[in-house]
N, C-alpha and C. Protein backbone atom coordinates (compact mmCIF):
# COMPACT_ATOMS: atom_id res chain seq x y z
N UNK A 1 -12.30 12.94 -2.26
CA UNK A 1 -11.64 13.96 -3.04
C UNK A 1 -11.48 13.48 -4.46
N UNK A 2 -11.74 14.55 -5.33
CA UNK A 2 -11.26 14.06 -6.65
C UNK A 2 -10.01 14.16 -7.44
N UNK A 3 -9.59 12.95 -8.38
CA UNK A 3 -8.14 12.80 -8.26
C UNK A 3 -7.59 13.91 -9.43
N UNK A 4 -5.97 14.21 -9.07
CA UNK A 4 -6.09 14.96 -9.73
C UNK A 4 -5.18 14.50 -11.07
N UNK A 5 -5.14 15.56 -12.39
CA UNK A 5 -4.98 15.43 -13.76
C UNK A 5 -3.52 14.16 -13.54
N UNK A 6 -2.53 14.74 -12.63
CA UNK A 6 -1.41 13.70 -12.84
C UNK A 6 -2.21 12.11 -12.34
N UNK A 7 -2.78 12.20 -11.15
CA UNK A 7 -3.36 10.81 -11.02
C UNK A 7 -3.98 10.14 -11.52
N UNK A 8 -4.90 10.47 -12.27
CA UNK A 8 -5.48 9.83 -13.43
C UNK A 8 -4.50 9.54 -14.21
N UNK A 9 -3.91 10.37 -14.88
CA UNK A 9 -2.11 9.54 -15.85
C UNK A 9 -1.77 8.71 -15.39
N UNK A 10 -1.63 8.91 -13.97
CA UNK A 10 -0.71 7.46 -13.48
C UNK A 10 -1.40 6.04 -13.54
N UNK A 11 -2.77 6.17 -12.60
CA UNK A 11 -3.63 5.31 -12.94
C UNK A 11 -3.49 4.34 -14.48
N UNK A 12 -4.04 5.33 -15.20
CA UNK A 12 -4.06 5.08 -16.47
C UNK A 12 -2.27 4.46 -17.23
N UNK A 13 -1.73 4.76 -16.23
CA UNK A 13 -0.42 3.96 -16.92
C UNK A 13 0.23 2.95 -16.02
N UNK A 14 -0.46 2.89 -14.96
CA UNK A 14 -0.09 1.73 -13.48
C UNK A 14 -0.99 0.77 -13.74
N UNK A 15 -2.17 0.80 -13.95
CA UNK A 15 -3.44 -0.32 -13.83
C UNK A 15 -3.36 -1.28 -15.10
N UNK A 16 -2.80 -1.37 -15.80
CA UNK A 16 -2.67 -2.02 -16.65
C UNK A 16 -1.22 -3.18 -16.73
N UNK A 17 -0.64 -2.25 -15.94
CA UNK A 17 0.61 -3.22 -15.42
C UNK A 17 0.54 -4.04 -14.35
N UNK A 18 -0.32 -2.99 -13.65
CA UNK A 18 -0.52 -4.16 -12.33
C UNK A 18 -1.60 -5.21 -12.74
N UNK A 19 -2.50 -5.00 -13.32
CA UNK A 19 -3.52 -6.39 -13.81
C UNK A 19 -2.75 -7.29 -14.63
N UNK A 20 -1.63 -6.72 -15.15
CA UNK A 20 -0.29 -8.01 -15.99
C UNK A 20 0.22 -8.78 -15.08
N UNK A 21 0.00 -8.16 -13.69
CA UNK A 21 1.35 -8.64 -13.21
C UNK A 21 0.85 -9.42 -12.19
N UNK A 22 -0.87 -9.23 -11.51
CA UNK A 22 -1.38 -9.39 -10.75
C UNK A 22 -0.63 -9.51 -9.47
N UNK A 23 0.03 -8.07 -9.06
CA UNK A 23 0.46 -8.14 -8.00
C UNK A 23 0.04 -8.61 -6.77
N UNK A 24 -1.48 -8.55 -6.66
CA UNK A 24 -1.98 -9.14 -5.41
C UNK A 24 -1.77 -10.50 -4.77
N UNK A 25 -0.94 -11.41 -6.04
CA UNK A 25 -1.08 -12.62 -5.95
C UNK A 25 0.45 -13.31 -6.00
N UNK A 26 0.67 -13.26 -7.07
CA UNK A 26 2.19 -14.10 -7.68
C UNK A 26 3.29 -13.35 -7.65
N UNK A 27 3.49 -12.24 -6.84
CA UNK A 27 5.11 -11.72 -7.04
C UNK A 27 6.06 -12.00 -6.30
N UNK A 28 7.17 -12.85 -6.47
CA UNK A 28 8.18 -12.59 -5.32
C UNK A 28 8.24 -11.87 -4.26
N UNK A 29 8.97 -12.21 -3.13
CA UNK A 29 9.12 -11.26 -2.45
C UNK A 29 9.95 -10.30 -2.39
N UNK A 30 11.08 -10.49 -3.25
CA UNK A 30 12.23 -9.54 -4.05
C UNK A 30 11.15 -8.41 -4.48
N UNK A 31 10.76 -8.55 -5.86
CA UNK A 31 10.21 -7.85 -6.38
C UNK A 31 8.95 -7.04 -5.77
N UNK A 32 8.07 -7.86 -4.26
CA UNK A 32 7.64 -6.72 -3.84
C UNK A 32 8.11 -5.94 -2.98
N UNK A 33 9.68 -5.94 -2.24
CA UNK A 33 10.79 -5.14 -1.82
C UNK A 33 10.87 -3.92 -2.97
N UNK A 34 11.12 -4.42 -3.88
CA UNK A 34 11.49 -3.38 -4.89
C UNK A 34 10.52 -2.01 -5.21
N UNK A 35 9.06 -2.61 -5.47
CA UNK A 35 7.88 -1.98 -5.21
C UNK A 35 7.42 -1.16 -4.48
N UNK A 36 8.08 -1.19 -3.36
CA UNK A 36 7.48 -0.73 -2.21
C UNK A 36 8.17 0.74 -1.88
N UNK A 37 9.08 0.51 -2.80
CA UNK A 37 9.95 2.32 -3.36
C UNK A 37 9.67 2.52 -4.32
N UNK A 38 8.47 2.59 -5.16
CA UNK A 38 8.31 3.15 -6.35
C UNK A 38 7.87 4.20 -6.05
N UNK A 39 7.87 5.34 -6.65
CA UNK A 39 7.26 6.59 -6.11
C UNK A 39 5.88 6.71 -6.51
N UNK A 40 5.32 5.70 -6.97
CA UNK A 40 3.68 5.80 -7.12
C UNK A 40 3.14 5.32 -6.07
N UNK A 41 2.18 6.19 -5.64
CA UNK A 41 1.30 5.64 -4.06
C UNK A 41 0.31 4.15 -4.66
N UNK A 42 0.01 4.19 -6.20
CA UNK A 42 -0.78 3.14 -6.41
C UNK A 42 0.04 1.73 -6.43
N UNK A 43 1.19 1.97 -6.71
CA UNK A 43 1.85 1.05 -6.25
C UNK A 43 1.91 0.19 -4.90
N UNK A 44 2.32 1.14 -4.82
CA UNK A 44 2.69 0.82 -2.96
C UNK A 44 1.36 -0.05 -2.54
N UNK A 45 0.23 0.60 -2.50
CA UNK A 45 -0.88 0.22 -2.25
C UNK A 45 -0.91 -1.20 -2.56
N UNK A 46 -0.61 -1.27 -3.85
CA UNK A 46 -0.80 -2.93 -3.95
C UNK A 46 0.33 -3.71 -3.61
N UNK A 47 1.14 -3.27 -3.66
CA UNK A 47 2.15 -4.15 -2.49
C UNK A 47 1.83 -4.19 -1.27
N UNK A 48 1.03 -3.24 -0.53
CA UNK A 48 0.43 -3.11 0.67
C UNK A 48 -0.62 -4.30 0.79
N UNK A 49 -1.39 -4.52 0.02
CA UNK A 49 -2.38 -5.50 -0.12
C UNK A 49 -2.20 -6.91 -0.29
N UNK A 50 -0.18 -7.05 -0.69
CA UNK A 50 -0.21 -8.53 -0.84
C UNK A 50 -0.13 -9.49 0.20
N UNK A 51 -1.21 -10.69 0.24
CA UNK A 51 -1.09 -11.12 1.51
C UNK A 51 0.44 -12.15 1.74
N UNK A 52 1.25 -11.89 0.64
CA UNK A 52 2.45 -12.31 0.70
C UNK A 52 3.65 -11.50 1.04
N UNK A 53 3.22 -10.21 1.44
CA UNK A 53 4.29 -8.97 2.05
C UNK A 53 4.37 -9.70 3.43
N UNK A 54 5.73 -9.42 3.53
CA UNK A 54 6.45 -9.93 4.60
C UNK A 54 6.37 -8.80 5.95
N UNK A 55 6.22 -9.16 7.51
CA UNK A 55 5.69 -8.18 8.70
C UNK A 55 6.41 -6.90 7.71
N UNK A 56 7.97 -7.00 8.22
CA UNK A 56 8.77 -5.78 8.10
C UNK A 56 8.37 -4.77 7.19
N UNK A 57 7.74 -5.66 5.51
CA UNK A 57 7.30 -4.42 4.87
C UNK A 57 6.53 -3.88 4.91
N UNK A 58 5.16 -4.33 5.71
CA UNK A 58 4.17 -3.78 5.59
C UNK A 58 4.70 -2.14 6.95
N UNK A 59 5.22 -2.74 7.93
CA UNK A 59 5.83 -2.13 8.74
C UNK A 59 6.38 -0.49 8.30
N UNK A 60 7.34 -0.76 7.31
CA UNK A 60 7.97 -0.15 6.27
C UNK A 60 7.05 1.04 5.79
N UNK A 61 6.28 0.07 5.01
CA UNK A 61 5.15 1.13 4.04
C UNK A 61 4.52 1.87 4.88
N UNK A 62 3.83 1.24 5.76
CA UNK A 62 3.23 2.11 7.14
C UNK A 62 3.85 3.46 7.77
N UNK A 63 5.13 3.34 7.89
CA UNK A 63 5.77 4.46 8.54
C UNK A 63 6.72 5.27 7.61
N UNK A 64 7.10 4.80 6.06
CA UNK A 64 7.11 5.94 5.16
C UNK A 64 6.91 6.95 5.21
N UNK A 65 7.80 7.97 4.88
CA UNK A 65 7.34 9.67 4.61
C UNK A 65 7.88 10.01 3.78
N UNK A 66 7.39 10.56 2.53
CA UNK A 66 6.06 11.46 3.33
C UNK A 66 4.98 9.64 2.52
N UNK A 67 3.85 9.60 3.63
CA UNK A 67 3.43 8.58 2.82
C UNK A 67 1.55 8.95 2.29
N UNK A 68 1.13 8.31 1.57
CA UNK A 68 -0.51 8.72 1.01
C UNK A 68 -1.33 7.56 2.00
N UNK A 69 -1.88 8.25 2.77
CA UNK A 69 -3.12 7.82 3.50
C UNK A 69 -3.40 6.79 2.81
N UNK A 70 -4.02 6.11 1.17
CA UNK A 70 -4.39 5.16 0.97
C UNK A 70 -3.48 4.38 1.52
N UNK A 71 -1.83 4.13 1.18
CA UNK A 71 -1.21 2.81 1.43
C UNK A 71 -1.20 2.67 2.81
N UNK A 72 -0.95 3.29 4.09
CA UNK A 72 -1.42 3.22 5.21
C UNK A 72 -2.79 2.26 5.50
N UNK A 73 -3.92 2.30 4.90
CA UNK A 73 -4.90 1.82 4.93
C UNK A 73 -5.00 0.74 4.12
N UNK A 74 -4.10 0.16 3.24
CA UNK A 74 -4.14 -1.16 2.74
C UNK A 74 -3.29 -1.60 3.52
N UNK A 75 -2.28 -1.22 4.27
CA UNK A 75 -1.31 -2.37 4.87
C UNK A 75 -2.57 -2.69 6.51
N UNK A 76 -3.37 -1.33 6.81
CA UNK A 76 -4.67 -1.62 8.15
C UNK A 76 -5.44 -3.23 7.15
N UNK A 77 -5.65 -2.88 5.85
CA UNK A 77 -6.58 -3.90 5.46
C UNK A 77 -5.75 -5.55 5.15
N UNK A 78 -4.62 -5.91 5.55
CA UNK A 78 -3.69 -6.79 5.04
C UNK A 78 -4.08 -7.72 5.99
N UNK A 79 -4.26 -8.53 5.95
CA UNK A 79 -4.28 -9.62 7.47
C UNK A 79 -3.04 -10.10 7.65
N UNK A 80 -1.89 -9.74 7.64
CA UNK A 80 -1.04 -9.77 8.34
C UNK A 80 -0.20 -9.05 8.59
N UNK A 81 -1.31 -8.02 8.83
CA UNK A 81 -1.38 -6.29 9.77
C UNK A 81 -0.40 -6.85 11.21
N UNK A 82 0.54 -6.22 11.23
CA UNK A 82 1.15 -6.59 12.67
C UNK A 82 0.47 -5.58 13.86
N UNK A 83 0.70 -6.42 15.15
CA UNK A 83 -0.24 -5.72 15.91
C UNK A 83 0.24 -4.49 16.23
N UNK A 84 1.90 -4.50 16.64
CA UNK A 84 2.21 -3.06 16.34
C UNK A 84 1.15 -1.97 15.74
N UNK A 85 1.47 -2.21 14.37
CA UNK A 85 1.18 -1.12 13.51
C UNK A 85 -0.38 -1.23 13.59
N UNK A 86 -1.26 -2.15 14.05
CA UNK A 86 -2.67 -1.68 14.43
C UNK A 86 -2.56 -0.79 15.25
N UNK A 87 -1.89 -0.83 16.40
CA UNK A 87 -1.90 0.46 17.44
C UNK A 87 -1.71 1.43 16.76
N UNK A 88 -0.71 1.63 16.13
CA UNK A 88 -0.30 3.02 15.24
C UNK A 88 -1.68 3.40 14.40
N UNK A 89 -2.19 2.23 13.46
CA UNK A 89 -3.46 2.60 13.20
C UNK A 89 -4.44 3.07 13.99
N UNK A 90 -5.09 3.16 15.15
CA UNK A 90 -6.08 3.57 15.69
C UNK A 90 -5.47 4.97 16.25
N UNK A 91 -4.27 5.30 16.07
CA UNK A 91 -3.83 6.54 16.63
C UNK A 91 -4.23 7.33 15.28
N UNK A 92 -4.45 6.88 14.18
CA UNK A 92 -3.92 8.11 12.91
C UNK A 92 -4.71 8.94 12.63
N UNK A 93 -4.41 9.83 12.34
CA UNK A 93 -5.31 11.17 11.93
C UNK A 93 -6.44 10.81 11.08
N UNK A 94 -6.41 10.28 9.97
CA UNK A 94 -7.24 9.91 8.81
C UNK A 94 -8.02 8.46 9.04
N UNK A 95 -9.67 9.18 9.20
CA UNK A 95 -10.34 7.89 9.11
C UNK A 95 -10.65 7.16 8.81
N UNK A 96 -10.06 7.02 6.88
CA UNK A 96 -10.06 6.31 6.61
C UNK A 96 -9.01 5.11 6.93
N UNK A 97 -7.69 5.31 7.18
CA UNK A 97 -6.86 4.46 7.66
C UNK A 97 -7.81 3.80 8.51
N UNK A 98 -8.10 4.34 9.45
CA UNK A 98 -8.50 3.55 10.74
C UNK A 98 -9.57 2.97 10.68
N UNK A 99 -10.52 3.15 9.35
CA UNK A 99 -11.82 2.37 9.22
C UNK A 99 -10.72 0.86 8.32
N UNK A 100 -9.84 0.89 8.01
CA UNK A 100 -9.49 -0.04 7.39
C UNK A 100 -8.97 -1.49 8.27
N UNK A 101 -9.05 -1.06 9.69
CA UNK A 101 -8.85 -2.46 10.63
C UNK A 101 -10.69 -2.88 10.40
């Protein structure tokens, strides 16, 4: 699907913070608590992706509502995907989630 006029804004005003901040790598775990309620799904996503998110949050982000199919599918792509929430993954509607184990 193509994104729409607000998502590109956001993009365009998220991606530049997150390459400052290189969330994937060096953030506390405070601060990716904090993250993980931002109301941007691109957010989330990359808190979803850090392999320093702790079970519970990925847990968290996973069962969010209302939540965006991508972050669902970065916490499937996290390797320390709890097995729980793999089950929940192979149940989900969207294949992309579930191509993400």
């Amino acid at each position: 699907r193509k994104r729409t006029d607000g998502e590109k804004a956001a993009m365009g005003r998220i991606v530049p913070i997150l390459e400052g901040l290189d969330i994937k790598k060096t953030l506390p775990e405070e601060d990716l608590l904090r993250l993980a309620d931002d109301n941007d799904w691109y957010v989330q996503v990359g808190v979803a992706e850090n392999p320093a998110a702790p079970l519970e949050l990925l847990r968290y982000l996973f069962r969010k509502k209302p939540q965006h199919a991508e972050v669902r599918r970065a916490v499937a792509r996290n390797v320390k995907c709890p097995q729980d929430i793999m089950d929940e993954i192979l149940e989900d509607p969207e294949w992309t989630v579930r191509e993400g184990l």
